[in-house]
PDB file of N, CA and C in Angstrom:
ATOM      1  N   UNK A   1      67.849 113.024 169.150  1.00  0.00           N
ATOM      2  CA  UNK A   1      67.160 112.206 168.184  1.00  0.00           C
ATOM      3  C   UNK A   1      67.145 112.922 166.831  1.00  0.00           C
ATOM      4  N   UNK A   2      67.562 112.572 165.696  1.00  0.00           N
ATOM      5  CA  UNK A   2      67.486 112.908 164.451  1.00  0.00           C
ATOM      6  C   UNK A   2      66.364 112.711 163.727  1.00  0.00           C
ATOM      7  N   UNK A   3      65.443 113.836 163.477  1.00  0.00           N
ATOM      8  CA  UNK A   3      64.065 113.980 162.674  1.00  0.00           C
ATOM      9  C   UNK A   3      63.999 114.017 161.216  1.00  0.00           C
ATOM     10  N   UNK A   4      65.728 114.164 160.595  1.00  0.00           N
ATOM     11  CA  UNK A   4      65.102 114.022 159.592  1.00  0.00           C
ATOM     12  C   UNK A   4      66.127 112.601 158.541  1.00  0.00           C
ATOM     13  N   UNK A   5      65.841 112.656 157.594  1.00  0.00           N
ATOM     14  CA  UNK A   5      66.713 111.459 156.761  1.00  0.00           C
ATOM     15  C   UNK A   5      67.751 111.931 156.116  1.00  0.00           C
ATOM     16  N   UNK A   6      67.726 112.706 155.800  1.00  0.00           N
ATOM     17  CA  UNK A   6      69.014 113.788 155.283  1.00  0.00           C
ATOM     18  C   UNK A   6      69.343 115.215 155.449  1.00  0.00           C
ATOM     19  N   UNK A   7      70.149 115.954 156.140  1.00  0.00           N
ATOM     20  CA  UNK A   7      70.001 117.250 156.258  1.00  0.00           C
ATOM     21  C   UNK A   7      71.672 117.465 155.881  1.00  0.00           C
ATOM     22  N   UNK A   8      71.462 118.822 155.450  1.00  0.00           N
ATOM     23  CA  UNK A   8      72.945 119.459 155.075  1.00  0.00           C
ATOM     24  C   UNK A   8      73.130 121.332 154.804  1.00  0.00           C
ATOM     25  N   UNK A   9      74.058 122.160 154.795  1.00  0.00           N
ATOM     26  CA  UNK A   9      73.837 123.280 154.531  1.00  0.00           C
ATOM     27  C   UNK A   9      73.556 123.353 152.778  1.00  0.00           C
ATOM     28  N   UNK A  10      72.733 123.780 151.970  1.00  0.00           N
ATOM     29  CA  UNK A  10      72.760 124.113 151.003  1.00  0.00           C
ATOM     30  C   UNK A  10      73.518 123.720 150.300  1.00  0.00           C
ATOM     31  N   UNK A  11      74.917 124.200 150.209  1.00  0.00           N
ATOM     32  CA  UNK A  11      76.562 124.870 149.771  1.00  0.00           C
ATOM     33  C   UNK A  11      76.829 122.879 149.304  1.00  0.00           C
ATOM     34  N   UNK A  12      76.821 122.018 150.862  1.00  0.00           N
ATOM     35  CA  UNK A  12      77.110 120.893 150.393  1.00  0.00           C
ATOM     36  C   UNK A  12      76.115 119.808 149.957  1.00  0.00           C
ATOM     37  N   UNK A  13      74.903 120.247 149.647  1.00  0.00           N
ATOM     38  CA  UNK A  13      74.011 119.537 149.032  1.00  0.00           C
ATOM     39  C   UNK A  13      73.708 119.748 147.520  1.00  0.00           C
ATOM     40  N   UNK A  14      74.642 121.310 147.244  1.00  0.00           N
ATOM     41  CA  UNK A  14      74.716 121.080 145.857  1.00  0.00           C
ATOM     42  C   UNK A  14      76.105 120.269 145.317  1.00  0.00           C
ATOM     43  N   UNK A  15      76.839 120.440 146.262  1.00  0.00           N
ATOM     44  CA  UNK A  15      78.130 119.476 145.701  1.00  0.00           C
ATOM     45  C   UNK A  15      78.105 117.991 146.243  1.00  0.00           C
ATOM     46  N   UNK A  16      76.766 117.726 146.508  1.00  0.00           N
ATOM     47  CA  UNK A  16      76.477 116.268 146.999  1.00  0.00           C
ATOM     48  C   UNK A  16      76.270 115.919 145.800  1.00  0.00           C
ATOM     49  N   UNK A  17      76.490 114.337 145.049  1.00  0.00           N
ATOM     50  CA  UNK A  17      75.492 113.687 143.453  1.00  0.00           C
ATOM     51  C   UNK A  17      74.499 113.381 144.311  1.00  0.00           C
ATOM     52  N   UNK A  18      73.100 113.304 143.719  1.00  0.00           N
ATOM     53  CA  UNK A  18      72.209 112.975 143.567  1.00  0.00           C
ATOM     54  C   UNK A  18      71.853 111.829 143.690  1.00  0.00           C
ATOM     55  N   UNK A  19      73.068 110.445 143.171  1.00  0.00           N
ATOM     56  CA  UNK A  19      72.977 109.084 143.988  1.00  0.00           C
ATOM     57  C   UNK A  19      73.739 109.526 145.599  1.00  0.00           C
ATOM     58  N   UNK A  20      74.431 110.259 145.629  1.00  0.00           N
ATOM     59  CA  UNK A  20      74.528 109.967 146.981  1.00  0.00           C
ATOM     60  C   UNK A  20      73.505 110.845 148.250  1.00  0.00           C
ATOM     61  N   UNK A  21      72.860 111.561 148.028  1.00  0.00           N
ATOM     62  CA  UNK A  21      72.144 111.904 148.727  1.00  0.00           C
ATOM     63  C   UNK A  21      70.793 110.899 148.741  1.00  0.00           C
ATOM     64  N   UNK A  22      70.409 110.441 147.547  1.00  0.00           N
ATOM     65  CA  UNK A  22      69.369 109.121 147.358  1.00  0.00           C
ATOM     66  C   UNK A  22      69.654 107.576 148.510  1.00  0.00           C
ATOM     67  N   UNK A  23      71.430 107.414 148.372  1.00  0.00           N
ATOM     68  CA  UNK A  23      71.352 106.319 149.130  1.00  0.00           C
ATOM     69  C   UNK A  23      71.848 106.543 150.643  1.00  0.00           C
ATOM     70  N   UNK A  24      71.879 107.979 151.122  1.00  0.00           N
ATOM     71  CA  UNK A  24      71.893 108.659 152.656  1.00  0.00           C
ATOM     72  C   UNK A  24      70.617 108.523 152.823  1.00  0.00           C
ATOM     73  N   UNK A  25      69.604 108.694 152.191  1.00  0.00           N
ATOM     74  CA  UNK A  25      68.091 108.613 152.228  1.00  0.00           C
ATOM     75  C   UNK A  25      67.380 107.416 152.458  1.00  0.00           C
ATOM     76  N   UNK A  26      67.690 106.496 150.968  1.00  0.00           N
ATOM     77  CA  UNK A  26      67.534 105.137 151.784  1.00  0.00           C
ATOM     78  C   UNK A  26      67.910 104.676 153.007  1.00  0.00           C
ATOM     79  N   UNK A  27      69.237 105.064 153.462  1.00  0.00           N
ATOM     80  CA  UNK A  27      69.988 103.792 154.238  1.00  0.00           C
ATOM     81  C   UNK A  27      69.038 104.295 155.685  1.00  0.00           C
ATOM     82  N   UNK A  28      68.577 105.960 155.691  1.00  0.00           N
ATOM     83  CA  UNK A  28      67.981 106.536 156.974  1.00  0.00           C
ATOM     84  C   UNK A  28      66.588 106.287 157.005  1.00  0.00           C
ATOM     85  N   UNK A  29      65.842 105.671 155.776  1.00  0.00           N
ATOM     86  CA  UNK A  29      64.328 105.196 155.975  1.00  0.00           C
ATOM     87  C   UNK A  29      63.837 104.327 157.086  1.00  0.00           C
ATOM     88  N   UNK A  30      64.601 103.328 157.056  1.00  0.00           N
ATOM     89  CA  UNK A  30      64.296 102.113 157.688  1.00  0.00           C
ATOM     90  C   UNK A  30      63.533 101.469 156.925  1.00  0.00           C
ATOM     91  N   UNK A  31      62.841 101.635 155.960  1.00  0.00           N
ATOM     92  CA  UNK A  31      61.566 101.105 155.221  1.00  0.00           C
ATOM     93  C   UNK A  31      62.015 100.188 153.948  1.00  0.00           C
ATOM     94  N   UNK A  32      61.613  99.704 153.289  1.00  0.00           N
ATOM     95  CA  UNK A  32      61.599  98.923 151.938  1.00  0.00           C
ATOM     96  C   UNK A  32      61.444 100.152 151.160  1.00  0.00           C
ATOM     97  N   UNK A  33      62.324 100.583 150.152  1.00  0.00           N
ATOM     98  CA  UNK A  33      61.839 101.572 149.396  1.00  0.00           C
ATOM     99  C   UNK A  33      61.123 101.051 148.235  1.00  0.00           C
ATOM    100  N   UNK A  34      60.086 101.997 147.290  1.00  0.00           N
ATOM    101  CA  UNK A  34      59.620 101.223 146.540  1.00  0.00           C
ATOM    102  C   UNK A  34      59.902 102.318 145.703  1.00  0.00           C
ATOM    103  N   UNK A  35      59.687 101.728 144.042  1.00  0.00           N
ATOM    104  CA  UNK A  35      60.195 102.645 142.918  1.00  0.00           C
ATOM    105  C   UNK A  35      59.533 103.799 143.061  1.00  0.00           C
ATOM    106  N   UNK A  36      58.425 104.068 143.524  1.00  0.00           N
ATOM    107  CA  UNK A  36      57.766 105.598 142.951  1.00  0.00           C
ATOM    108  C   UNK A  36      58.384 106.536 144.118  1.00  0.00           C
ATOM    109  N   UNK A  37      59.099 105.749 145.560  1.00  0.00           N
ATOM    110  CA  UNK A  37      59.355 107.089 146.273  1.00  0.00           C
ATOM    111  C   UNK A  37      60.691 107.169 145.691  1.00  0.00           C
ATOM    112  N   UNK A  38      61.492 106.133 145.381  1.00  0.00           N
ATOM    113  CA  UNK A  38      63.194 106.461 144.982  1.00  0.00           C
ATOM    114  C   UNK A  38      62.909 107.446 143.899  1.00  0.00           C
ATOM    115  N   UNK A  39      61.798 107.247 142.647  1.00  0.00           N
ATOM    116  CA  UNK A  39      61.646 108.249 141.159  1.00  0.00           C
ATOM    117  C   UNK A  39      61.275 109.860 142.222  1.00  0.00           C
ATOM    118  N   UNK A  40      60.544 109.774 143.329  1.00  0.00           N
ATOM    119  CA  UNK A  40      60.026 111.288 143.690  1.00  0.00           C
ATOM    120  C   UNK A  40      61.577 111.334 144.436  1.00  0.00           C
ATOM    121  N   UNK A  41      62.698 110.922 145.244  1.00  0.00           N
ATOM    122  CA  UNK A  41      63.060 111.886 145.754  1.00  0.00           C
ATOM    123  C   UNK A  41      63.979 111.864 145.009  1.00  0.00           C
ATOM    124  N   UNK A  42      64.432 111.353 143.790  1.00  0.00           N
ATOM    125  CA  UNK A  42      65.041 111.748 142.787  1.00  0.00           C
ATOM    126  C   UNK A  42      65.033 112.845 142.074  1.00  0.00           C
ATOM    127  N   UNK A  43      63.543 113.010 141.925  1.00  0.00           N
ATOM    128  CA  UNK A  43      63.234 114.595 141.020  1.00  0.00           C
ATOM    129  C   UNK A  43      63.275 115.313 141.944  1.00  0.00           C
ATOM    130  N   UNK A  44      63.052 114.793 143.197  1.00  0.00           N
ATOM    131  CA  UNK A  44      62.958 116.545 144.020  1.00  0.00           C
ATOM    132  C   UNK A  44      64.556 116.945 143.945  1.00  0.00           C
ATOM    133  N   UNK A  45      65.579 116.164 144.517  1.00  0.00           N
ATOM    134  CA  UNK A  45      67.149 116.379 144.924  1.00  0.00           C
ATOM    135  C   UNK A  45      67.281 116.765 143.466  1.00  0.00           C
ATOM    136  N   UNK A  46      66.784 116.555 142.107  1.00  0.00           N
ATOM    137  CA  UNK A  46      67.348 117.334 140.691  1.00  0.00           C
ATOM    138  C   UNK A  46      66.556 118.637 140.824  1.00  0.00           C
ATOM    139  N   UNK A  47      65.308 119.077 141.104  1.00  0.00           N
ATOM    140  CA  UNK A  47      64.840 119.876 140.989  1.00  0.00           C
ATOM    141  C   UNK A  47      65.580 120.947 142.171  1.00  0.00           C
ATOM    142  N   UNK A  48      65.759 120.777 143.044  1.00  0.00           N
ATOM    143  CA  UNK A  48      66.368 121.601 144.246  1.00  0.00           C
ATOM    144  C   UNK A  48      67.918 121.855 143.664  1.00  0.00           C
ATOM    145  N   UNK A  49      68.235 120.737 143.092  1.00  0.00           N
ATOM    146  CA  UNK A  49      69.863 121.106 143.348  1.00  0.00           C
ATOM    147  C   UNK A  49      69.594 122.269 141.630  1.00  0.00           C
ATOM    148  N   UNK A  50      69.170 122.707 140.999  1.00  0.00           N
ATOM    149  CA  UNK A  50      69.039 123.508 140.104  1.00  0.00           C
ATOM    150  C   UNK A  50      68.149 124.503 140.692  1.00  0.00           C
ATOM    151  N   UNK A  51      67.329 125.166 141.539  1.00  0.00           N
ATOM    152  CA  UNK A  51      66.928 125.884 141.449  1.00  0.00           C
ATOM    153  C   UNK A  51      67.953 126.646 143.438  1.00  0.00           C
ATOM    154  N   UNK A  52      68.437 125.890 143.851  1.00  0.00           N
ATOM    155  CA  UNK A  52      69.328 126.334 145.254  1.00  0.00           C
ATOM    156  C   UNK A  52      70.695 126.739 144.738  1.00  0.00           C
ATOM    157  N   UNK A  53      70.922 126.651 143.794  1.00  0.00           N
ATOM    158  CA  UNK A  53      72.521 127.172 143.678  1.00  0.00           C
ATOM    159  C   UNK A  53      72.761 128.711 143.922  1.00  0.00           C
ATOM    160  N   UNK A  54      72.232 129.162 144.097  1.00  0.00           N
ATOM    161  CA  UNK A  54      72.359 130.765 144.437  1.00  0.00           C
ATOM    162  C   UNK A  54      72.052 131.008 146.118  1.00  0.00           C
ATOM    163  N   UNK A  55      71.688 130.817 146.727  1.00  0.00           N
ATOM    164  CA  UNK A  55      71.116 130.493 148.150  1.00  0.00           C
ATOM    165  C   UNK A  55      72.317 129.781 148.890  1.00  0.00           C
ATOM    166  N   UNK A  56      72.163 130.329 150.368  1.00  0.00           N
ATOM    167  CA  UNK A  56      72.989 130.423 151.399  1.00  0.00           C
ATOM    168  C   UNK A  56      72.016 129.177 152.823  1.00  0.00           C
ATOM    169  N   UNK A  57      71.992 128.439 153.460  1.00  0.00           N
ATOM    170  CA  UNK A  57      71.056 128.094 153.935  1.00  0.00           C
ATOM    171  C   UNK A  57      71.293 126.301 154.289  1.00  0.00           C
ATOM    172  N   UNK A  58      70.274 126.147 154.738  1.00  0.00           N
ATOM    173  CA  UNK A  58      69.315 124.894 154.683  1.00  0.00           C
ATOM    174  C   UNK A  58      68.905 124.138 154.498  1.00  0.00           C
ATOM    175  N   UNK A  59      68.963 122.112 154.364  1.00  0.00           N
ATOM    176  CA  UNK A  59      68.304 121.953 153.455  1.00  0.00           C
ATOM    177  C   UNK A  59      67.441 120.090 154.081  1.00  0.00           C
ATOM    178  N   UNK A  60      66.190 119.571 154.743  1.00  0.00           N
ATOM    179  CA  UNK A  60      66.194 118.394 155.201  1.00  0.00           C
ATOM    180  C   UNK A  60      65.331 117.658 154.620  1.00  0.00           C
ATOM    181  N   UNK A  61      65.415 116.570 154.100  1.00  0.00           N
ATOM    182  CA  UNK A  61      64.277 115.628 153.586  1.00  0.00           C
ATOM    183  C   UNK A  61      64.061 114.928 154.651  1.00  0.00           C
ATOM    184  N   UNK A  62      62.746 114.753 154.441  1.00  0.00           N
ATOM    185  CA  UNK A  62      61.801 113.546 155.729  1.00  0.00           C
ATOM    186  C   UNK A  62      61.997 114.033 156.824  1.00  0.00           C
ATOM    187  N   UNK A  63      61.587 115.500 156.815  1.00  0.00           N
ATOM    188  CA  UNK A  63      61.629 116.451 158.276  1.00  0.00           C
ATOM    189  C   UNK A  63      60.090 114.953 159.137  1.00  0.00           C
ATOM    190  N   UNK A  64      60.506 114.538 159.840  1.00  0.00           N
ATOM    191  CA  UNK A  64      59.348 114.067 161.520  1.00  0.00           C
ATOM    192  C   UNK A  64      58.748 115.175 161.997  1.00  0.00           C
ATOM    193  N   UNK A  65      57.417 115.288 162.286  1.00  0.00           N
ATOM    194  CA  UNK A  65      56.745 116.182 162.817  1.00  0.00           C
ATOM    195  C   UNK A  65      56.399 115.550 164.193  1.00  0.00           C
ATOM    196  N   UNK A  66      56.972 116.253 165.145  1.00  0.00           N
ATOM    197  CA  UNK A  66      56.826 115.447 166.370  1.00  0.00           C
ATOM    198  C   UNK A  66      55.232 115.441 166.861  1.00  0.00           C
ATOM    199  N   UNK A  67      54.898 114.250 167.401  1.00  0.00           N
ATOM    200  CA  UNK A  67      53.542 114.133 168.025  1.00  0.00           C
ATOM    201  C   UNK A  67      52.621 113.460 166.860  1.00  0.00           C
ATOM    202  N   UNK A  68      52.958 114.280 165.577  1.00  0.00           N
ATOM    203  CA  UNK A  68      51.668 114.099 164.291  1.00  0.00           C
ATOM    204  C   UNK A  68      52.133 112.730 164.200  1.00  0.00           C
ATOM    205  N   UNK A  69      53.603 111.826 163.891  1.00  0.00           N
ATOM    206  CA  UNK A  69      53.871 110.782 163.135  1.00  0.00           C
ATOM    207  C   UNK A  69      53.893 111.231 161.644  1.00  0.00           C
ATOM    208  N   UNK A  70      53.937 112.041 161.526  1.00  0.00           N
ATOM    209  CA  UNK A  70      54.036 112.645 160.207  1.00  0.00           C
ATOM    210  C   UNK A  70      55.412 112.796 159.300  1.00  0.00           C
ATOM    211  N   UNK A  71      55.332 112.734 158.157  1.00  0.00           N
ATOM    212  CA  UNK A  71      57.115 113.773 157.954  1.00  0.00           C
ATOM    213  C   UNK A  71      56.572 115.078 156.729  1.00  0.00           C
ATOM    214  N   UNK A  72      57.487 116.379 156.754  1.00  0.00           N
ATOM    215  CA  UNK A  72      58.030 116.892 155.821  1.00  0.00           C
ATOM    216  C   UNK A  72      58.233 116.444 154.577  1.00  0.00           C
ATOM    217  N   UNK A  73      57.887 116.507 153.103  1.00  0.00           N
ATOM    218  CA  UNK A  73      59.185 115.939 152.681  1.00  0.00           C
ATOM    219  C   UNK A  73      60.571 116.743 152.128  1.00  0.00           C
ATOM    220  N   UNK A  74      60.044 117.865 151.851  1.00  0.00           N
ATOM    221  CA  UNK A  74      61.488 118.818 152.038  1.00  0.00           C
ATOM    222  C   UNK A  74      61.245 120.000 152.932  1.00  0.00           C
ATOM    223  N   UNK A  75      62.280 120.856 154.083  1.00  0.00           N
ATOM    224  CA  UNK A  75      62.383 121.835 154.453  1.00  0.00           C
ATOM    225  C   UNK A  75      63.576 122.432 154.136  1.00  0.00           C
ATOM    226  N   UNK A  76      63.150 123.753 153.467  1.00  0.00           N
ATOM    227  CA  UNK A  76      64.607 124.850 153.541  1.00  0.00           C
ATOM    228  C   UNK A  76      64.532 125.804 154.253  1.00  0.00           C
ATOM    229  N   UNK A  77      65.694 126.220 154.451  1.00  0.00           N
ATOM    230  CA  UNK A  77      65.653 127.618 155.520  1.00  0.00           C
ATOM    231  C   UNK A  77      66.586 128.179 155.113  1.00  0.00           C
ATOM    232  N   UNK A  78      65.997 129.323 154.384  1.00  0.00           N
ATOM    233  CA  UNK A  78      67.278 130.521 153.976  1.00  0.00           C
ATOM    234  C   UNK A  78      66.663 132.049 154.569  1.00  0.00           C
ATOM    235  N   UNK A  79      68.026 132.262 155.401  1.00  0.00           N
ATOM    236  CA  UNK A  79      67.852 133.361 155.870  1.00  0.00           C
ATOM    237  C   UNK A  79      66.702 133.867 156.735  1.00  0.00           C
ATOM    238  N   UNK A  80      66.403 133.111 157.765  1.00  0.00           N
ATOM    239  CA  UNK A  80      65.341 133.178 158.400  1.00  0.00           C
ATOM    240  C   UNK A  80      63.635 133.131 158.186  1.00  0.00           C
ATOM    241  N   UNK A  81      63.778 132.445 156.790  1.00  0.00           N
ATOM    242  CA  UNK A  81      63.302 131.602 156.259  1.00  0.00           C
ATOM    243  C   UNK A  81      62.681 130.193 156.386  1.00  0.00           C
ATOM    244  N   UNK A  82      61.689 129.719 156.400  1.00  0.00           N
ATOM    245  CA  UNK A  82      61.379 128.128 156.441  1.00  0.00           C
ATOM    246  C   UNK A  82      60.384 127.759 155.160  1.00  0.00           C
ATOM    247  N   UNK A  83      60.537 127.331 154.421  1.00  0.00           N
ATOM    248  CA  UNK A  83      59.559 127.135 153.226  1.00  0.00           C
ATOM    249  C   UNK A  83      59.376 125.284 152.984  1.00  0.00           C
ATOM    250  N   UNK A  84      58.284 124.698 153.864  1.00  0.00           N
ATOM    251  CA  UNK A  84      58.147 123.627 153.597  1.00  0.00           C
ATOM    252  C   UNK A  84      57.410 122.919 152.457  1.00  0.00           C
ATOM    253  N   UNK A  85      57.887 121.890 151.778  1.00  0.00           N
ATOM    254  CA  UNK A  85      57.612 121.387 150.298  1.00  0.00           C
ATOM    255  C   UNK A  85      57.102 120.304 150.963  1.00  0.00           C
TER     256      UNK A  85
END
């Protein structure tokens, strides 16, 4: 079962655009998106893809927290590492 809506190593999430990681995101919601989450995971995928370019690693939006019904909305993992946003 896949927990999260987008996952990738680092390396190809900075050479992903930013619409295309947005509409891997949509298409894995299931939900109606509405403008304020497309504007947030917009800034996050600009804000990440500028501050990860140096980093080796990790990278999943809309991590599922099993049991809670919950999600993540970003996890990275560099280098044995987990730093959830």
């Amino acid at each position: 079962m896949k927990r999260e809506y987008y996952s990738d190593s680092i390396a190809n999430f900075i050479g992903t655009t930013p619409d295309n990681i947005l509409g891997i995101l949509a298409n894995n919601s299931g939900f109606d998106i509405a403008t304020l989450q497309r504007d947030a995971w917009r800034k996050e995928i600009d804000i990440l893809h500028s501050i990860l370019r140096n980093y080796d690693g990790e990278v999943f939006f809309e991590y599922s927290i099993p049991r809670m019904g919950k999600r993540i909305d970003v996890v990275i993992i560099i280098k044995h590492i987990i730093f959830v946003l």
